[in-house]
N, C-alpha and C. Protein backbone atom coordinates (compact mmCIF):
# COMPACT_ATOMS: atom_id res chain seq x y z
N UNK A 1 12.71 -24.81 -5.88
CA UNK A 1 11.77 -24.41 -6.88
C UNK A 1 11.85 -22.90 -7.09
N UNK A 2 11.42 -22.78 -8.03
CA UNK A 2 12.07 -21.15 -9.12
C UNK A 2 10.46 -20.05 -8.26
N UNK A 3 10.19 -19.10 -7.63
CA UNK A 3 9.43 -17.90 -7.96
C UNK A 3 9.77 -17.11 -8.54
N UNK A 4 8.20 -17.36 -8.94
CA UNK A 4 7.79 -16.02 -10.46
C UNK A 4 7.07 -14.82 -9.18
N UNK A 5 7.91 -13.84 -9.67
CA UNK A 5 6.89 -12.35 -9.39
C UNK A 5 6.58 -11.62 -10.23
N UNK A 6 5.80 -10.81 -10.59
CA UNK A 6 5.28 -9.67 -11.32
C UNK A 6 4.81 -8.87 -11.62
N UNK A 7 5.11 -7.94 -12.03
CA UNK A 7 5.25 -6.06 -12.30
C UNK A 7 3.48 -5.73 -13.03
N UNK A 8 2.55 -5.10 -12.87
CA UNK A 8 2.11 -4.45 -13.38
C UNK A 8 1.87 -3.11 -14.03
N UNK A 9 2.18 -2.29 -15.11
CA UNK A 9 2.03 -1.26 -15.51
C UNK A 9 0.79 -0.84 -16.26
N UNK A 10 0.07 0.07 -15.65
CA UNK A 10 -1.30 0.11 -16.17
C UNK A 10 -1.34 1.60 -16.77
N UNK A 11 -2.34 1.50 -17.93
CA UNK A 11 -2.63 2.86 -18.50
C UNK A 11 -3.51 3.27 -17.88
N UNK A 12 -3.43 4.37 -16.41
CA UNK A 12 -4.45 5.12 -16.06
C UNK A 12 -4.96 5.74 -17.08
N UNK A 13 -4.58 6.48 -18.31
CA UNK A 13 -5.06 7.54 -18.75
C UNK A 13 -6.47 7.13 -19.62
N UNK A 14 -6.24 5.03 -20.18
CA UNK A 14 -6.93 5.03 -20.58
C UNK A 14 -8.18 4.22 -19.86
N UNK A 15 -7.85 3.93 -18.76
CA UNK A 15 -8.48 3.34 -17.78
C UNK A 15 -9.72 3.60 -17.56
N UNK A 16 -11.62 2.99 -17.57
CA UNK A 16 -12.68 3.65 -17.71
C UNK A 16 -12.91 3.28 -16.22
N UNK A 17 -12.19 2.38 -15.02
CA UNK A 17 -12.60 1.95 -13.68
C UNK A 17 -13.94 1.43 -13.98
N UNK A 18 -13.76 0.18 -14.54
CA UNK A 18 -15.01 -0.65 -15.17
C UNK A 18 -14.34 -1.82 -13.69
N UNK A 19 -13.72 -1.72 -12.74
CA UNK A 19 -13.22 -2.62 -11.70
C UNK A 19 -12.76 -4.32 -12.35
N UNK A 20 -13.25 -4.93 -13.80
CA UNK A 20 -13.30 -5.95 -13.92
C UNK A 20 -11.52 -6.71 -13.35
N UNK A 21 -10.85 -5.49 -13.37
CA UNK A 21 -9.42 -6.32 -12.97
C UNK A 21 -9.26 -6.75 -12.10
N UNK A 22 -9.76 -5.67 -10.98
CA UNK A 22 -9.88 -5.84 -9.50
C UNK A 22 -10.25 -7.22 -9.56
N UNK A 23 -11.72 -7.31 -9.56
CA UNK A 23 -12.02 -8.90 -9.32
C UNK A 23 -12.12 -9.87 -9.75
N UNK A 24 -11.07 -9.82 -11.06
CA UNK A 24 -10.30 -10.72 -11.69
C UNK A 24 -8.98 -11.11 -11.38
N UNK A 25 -8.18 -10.79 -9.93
CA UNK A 25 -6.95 -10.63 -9.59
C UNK A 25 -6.98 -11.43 -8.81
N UNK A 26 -6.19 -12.80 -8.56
CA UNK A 26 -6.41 -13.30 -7.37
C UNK A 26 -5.45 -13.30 -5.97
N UNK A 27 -4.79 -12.51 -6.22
CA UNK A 27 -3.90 -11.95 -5.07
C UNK A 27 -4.53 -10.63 -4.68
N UNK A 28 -5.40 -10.01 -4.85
CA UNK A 28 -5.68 -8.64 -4.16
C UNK A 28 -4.58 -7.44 -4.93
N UNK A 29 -3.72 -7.39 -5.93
CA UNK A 29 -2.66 -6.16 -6.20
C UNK A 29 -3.92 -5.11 -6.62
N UNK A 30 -4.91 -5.13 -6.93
CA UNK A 30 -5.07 -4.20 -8.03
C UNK A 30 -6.60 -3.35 -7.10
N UNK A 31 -6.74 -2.13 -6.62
CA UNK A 31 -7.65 -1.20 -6.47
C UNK A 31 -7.92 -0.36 -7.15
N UNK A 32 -9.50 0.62 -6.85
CA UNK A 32 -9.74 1.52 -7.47
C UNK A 32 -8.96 2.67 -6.81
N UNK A 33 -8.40 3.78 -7.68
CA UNK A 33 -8.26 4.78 -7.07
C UNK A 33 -9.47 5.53 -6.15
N UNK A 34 -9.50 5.58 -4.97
CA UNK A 34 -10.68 6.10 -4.27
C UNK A 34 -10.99 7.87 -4.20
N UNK A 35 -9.68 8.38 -5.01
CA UNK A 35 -9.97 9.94 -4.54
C UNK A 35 -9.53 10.19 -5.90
N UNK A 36 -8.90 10.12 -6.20
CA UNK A 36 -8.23 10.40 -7.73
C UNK A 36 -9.22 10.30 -8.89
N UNK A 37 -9.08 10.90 -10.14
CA UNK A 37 -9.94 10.54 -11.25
C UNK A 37 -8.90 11.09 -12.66
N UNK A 38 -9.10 10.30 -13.32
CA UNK A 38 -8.31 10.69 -14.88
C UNK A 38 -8.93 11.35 -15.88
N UNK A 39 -7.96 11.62 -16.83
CA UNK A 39 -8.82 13.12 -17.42
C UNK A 39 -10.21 12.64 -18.19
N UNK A 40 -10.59 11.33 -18.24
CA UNK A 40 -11.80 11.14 -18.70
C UNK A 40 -12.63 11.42 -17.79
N UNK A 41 -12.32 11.46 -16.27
CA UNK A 41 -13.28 11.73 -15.20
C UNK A 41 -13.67 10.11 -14.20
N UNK A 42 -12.71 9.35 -14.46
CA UNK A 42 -12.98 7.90 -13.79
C UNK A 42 -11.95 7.64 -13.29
N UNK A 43 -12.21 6.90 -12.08
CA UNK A 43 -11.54 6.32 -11.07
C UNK A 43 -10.56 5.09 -11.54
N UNK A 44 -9.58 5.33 -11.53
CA UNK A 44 -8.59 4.40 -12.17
C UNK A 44 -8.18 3.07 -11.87
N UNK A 45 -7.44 2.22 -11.63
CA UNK A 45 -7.06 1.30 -11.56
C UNK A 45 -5.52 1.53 -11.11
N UNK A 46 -5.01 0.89 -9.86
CA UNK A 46 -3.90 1.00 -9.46
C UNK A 46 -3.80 -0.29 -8.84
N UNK A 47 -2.27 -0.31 -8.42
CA UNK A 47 -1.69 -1.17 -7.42
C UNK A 47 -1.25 -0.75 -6.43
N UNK A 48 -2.50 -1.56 -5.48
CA UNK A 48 -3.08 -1.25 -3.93
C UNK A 48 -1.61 -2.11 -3.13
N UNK A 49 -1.35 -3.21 -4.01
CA UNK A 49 -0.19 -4.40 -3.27
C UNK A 49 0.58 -4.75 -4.31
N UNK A 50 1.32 -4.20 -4.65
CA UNK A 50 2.37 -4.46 -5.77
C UNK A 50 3.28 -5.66 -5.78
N UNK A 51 3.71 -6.16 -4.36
CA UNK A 51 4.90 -6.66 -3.65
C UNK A 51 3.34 -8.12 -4.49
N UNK A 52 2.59 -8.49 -3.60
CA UNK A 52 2.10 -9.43 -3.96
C UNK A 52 1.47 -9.92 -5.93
N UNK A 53 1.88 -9.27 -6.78
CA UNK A 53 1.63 -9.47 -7.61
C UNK A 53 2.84 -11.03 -8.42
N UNK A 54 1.70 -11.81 -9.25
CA UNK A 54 2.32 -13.37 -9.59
C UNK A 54 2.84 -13.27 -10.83
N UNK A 55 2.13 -12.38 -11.45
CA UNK A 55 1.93 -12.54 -12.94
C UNK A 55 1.14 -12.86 -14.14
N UNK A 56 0.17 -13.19 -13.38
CA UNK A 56 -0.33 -14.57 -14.30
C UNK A 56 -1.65 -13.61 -15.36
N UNK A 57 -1.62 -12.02 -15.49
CA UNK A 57 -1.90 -11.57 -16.16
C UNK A 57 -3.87 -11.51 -16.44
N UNK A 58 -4.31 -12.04 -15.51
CA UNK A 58 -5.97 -12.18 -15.36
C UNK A 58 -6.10 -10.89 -15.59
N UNK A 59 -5.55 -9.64 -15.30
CA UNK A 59 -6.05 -8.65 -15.35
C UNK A 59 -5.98 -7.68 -16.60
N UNK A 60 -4.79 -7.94 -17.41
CA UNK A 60 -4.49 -7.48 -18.71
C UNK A 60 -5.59 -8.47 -19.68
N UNK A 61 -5.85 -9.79 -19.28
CA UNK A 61 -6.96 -11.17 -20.23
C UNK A 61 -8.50 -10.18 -20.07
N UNK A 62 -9.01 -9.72 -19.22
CA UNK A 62 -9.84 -8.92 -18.76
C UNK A 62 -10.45 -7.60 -19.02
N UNK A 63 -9.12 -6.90 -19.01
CA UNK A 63 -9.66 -5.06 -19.45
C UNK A 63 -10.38 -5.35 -21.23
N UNK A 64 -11.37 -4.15 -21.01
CA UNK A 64 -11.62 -4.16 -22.11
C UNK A 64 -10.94 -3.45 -22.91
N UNK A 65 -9.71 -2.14 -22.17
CA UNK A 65 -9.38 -1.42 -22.58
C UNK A 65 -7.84 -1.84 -22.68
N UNK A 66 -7.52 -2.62 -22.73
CA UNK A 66 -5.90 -3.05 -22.95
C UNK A 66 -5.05 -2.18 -22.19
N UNK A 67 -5.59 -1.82 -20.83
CA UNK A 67 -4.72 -0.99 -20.48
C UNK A 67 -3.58 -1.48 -19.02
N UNK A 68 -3.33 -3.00 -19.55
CA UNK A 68 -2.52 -3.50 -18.95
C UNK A 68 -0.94 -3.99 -19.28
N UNK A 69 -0.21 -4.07 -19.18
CA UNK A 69 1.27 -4.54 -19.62
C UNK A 69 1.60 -5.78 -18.19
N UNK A 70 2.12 -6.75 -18.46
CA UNK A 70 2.48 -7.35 -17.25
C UNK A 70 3.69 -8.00 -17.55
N UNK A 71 4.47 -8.11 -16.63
CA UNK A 71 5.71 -8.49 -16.80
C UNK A 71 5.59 -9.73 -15.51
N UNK A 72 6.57 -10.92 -16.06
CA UNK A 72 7.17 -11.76 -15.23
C UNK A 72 8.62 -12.04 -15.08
N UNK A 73 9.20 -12.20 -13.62
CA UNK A 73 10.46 -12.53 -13.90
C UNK A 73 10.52 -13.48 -12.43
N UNK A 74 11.52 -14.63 -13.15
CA UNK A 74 11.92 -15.85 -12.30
C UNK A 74 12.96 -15.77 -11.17
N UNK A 75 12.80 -15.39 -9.92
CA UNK A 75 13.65 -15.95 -9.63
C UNK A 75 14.05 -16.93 -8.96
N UNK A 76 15.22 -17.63 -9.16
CA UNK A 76 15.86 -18.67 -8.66
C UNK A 76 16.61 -18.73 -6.99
């Protein structure tokens, strides 16, 4: 059977750290930045566990701010 893994690329810049991705993720990839802040002044959204990311995009379905891209790729 084929695994899918997948890439998240997130727009910190436009990121408001409204967390809804976080706990919309069901593998754990996605934290708040805890020290960091973007030039709006908010705590961003990163990947805490990258390696564990599926794909399945809950977190780009979620932002209010579209500041997700997600990629999947199969491998065999």
């Amino acid at each position: 059977m084929a695994k899918v893994i997948g890439a998240v690329v997130i727009d910190t810049a436009r990121c408001k750290g409204c967390e809804l991705c976080v706990v919309a993720c069901p593998t754990d990839v996605l934290a708040l930045q805890p020290k960091e802040v973007n030039d709006r002044g908010y705590h961003f959204a990163y990947t805490a566990n990258p390696d564990a990311c599926i794909g399945c995009a809950s977190c780009a379905t979620v932002c209010p701010d579209a500041c997700f891209t997600v990629y999947r790729q199969v491998i065999k």
